[in-house]
PDB file of N, CA and C in Angstrom:
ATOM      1  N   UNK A   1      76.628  70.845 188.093  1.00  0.00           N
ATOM      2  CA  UNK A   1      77.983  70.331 188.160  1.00  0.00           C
ATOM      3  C   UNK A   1      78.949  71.480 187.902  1.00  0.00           C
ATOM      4  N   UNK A   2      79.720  71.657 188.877  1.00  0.00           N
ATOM      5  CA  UNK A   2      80.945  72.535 188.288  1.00  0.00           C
ATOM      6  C   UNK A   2      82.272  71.984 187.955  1.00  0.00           C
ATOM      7  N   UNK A   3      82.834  72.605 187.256  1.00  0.00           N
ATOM      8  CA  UNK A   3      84.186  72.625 186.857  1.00  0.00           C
ATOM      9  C   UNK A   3      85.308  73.020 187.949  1.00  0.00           C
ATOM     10  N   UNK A   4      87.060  72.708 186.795  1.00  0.00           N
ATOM     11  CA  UNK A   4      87.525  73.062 188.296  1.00  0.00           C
ATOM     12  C   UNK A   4      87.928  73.893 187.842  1.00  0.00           C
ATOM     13  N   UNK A   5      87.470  74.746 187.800  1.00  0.00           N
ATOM     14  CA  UNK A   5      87.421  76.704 187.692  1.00  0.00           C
ATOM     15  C   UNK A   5      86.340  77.483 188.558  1.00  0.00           C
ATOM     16  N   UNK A   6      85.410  76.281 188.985  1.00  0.00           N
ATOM     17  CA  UNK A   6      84.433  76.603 189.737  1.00  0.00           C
ATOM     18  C   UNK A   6      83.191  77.444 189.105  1.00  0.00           C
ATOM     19  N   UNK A   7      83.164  77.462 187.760  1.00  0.00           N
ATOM     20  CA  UNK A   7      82.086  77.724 187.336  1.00  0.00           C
ATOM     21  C   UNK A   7      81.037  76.792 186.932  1.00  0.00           C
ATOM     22  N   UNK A   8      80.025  76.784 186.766  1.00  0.00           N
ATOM     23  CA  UNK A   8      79.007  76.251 186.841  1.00  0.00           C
ATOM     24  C   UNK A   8      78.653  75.871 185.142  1.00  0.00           C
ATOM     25  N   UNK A   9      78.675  74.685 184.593  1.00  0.00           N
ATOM     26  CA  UNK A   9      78.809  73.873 183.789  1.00  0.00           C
ATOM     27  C   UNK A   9      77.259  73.668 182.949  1.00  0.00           C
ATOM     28  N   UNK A  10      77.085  74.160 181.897  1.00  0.00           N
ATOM     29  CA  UNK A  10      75.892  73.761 181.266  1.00  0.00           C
ATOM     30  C   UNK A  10      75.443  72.620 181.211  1.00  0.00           C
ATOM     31  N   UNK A  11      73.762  72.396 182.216  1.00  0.00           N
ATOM     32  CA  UNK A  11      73.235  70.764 182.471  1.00  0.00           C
ATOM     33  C   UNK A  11      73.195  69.886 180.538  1.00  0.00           C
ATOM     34  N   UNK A  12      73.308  70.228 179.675  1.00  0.00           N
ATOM     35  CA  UNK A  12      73.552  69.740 178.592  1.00  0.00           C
ATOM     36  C   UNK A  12      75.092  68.802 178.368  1.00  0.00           C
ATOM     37  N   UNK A  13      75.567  69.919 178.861  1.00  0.00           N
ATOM     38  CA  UNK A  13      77.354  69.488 178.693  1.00  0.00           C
ATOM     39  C   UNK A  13      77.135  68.707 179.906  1.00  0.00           C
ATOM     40  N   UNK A  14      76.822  68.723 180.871  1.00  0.00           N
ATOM     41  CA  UNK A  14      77.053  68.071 182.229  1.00  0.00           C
ATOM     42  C   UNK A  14      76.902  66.636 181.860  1.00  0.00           C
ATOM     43  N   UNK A  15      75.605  66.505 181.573  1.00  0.00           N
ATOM     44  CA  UNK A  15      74.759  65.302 181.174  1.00  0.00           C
ATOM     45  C   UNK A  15      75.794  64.951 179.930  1.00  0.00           C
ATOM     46  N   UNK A  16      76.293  65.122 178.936  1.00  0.00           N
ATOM     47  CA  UNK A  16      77.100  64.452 178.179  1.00  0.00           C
ATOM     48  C   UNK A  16      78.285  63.914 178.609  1.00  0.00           C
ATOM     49  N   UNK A  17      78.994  64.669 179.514  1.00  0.00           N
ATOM     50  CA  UNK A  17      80.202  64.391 180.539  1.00  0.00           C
ATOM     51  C   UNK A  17      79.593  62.894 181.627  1.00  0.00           C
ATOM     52  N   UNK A  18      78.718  62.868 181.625  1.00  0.00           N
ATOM     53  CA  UNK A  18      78.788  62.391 182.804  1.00  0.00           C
ATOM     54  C   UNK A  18      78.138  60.778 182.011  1.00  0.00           C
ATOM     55  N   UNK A  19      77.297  60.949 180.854  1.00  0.00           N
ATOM     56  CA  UNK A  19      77.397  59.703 179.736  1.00  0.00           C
ATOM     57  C   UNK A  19      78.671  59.232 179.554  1.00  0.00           C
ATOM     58  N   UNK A  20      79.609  59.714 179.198  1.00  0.00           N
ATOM     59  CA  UNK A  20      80.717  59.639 178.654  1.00  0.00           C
ATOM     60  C   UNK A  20      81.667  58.866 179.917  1.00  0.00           C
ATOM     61  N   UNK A  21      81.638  59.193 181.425  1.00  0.00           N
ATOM     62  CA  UNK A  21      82.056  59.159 182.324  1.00  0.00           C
ATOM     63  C   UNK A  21      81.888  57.312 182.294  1.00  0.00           C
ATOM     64  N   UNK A  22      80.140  57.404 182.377  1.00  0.00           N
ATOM     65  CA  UNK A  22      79.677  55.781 182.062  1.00  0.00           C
ATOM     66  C   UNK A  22      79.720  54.585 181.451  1.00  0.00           C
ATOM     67  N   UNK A  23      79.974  55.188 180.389  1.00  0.00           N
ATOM     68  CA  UNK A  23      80.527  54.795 179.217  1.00  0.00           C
ATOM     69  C   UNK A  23      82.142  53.995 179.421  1.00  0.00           C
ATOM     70  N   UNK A  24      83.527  55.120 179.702  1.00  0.00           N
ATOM     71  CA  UNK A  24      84.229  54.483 179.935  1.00  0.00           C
ATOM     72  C   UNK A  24      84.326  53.340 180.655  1.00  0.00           C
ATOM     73  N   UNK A  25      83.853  53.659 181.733  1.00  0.00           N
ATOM     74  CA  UNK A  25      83.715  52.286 182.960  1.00  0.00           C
ATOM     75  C   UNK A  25      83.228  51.165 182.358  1.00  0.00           C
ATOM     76  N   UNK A  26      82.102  50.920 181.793  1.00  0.00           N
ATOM     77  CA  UNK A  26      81.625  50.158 181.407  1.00  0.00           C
ATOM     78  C   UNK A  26      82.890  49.350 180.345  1.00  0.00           C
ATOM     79  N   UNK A  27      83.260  50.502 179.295  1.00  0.00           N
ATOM     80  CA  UNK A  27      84.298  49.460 178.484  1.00  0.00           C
ATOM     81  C   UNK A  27      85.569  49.347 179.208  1.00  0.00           C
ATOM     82  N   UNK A  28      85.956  49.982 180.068  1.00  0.00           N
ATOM     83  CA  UNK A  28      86.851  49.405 181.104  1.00  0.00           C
ATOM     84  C   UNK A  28      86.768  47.952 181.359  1.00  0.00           C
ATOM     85  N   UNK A  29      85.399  47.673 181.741  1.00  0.00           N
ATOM     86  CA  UNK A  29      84.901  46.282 182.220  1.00  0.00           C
ATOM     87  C   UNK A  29      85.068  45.427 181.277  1.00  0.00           C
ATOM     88  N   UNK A  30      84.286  45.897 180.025  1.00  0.00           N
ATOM     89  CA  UNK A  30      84.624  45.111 178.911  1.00  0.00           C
ATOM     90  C   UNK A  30      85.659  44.437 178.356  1.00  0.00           C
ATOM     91  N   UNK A  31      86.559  45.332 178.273  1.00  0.00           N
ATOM     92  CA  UNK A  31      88.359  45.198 177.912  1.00  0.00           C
ATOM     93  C   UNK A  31      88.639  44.402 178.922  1.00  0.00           C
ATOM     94  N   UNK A  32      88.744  44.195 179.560  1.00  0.00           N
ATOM     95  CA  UNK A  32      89.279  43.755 180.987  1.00  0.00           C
ATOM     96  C   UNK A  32      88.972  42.267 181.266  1.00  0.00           C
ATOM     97  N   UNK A  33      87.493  42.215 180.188  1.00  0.00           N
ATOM     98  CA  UNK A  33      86.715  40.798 180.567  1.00  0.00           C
ATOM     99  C   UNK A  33      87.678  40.005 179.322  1.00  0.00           C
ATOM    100  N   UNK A  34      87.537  40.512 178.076  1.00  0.00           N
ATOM    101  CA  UNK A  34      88.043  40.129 177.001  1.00  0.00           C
ATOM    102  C   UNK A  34      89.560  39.717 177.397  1.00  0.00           C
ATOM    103  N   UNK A  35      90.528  40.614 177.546  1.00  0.00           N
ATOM    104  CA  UNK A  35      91.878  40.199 178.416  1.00  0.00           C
ATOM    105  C   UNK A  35      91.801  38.994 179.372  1.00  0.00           C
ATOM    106  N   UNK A  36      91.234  38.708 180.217  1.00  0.00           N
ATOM    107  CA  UNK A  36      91.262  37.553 181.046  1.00  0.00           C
ATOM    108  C   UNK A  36      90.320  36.283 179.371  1.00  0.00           C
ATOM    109  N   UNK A  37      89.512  37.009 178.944  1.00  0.00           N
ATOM    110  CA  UNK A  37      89.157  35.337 178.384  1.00  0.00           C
ATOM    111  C   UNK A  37      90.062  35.039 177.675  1.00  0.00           C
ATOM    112  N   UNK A  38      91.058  35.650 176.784  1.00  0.00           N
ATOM    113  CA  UNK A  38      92.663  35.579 175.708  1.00  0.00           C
ATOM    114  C   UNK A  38      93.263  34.879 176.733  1.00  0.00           C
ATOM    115  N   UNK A  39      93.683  35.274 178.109  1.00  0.00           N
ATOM    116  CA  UNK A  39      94.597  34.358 178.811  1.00  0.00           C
ATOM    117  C   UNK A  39      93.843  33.087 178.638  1.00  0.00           C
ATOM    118  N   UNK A  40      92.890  32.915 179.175  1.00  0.00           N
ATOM    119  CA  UNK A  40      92.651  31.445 179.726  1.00  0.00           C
ATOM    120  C   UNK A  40      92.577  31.026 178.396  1.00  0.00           C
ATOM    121  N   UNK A  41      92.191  31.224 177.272  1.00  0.00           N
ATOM    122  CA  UNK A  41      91.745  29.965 176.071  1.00  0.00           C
ATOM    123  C   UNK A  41      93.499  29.990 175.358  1.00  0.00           C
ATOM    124  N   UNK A  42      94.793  30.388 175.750  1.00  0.00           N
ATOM    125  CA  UNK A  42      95.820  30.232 175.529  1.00  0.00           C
ATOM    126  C   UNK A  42      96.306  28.641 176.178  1.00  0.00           C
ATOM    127  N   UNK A  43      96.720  27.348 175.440  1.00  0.00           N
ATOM    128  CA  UNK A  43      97.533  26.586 175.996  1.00  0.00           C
ATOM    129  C   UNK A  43      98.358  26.745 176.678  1.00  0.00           C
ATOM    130  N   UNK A  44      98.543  26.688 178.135  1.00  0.00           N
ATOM    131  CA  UNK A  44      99.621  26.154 179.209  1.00  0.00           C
ATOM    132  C   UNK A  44     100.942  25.887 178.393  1.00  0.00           C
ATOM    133  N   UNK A  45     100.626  24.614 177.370  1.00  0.00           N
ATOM    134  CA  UNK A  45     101.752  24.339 177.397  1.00  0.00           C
ATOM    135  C   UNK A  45     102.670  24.861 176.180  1.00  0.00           C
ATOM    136  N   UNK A  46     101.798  25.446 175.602  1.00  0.00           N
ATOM    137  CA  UNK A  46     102.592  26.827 174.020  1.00  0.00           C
ATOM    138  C   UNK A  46     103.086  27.709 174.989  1.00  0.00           C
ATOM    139  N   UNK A  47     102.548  27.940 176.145  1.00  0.00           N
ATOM    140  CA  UNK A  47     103.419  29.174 176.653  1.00  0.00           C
ATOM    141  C   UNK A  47     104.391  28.957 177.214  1.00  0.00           C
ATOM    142  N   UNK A  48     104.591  27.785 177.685  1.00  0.00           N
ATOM    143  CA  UNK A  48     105.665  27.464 178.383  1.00  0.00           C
ATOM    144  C   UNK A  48     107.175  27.081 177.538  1.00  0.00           C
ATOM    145  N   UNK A  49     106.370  26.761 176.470  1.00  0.00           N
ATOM    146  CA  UNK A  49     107.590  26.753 175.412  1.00  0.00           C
ATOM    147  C   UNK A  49     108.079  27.997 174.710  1.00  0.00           C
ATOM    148  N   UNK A  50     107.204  28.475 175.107  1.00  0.00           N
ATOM    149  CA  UNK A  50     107.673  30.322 174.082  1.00  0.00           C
ATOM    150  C   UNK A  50     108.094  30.951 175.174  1.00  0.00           C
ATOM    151  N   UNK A  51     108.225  30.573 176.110  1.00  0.00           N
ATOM    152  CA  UNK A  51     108.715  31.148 177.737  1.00  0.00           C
ATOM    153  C   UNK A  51     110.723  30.252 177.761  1.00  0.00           C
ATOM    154  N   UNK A  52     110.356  29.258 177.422  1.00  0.00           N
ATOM    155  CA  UNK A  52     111.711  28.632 177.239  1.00  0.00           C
ATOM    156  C   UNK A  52     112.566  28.958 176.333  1.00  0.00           C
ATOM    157  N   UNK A  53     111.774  29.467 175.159  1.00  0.00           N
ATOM    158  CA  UNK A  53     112.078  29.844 173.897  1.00  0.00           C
ATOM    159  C   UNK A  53     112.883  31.064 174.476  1.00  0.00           C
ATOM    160  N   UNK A  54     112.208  32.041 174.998  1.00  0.00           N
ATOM    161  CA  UNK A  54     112.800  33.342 175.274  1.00  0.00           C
ATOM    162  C   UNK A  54     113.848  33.559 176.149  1.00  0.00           C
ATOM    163  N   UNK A  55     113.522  32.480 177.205  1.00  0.00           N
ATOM    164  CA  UNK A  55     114.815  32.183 177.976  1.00  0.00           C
ATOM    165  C   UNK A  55     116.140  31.582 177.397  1.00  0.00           C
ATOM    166  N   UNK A  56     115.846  30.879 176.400  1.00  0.00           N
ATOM    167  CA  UNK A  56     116.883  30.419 175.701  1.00  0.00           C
ATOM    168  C   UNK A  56     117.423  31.470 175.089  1.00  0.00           C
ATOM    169  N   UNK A  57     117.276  32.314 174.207  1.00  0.00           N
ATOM    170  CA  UNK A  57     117.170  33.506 173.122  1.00  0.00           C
ATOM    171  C   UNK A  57     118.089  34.240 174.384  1.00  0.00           C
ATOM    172  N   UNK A  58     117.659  34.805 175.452  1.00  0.00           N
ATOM    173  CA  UNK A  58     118.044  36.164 176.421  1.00  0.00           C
ATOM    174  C   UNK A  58     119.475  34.977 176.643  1.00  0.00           C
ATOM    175  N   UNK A  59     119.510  34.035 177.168  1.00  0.00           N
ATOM    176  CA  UNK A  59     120.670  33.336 177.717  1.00  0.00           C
ATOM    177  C   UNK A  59     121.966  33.437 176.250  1.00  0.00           C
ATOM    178  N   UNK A  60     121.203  33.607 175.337  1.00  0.00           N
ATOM    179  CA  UNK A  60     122.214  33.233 174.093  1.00  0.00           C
ATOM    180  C   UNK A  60     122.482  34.642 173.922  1.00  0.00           C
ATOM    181  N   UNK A  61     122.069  35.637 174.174  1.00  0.00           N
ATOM    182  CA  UNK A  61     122.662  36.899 173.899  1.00  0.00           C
ATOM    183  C   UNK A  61     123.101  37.656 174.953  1.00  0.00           C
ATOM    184  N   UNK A  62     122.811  37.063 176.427  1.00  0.00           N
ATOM    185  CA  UNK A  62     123.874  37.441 177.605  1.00  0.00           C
ATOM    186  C   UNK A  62     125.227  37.374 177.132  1.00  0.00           C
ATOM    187  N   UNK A  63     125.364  35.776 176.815  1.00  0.00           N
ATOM    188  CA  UNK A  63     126.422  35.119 176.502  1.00  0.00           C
ATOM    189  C   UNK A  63     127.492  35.968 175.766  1.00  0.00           C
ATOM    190  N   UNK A  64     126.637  36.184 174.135  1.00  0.00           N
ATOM    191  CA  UNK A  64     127.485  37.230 173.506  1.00  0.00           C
ATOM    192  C   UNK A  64     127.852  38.504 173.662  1.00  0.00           C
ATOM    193  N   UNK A  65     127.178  39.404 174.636  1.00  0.00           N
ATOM    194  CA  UNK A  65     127.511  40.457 174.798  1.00  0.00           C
ATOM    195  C   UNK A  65     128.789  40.017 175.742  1.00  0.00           C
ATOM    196  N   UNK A  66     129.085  39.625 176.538  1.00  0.00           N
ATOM    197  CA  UNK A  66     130.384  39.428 177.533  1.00  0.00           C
ATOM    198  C   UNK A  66     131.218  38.830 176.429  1.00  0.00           C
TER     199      UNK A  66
END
């Protein structure tokens, strides 16, 4: 494996780089799985009120800034 200097990379270091490479992806996947299961086990309808909530809140401080 080379570098981008184009020198030629010790198969020790290579092989750790390229664990490491695997590694991320994998918890990429992980994170990613965890994020979608938080959405879905969230109530519909708590969010929709903390969504109203905020809309209410932004509408009440449009208001006061003008």
């Amino acid at each position: 494996m080379k570098t981008k200097g184009g020198k030629v990379m010790n198969p020790t270091d290579a092989y750790r780089k390229e664990l490491r490479k695997k590694e991320l992806k994998r918890n990429k996947k992980e994170r990613k799985k965890v994020r979608e299961v938080g959405i879905l086990k969230k109530d519909p309808e708590t969010l929709r009120e903390q969504i109203d909530k905020l809309e209410m809140m932004s509408g009440a401080f449009e208001a006061s800034v003008f």
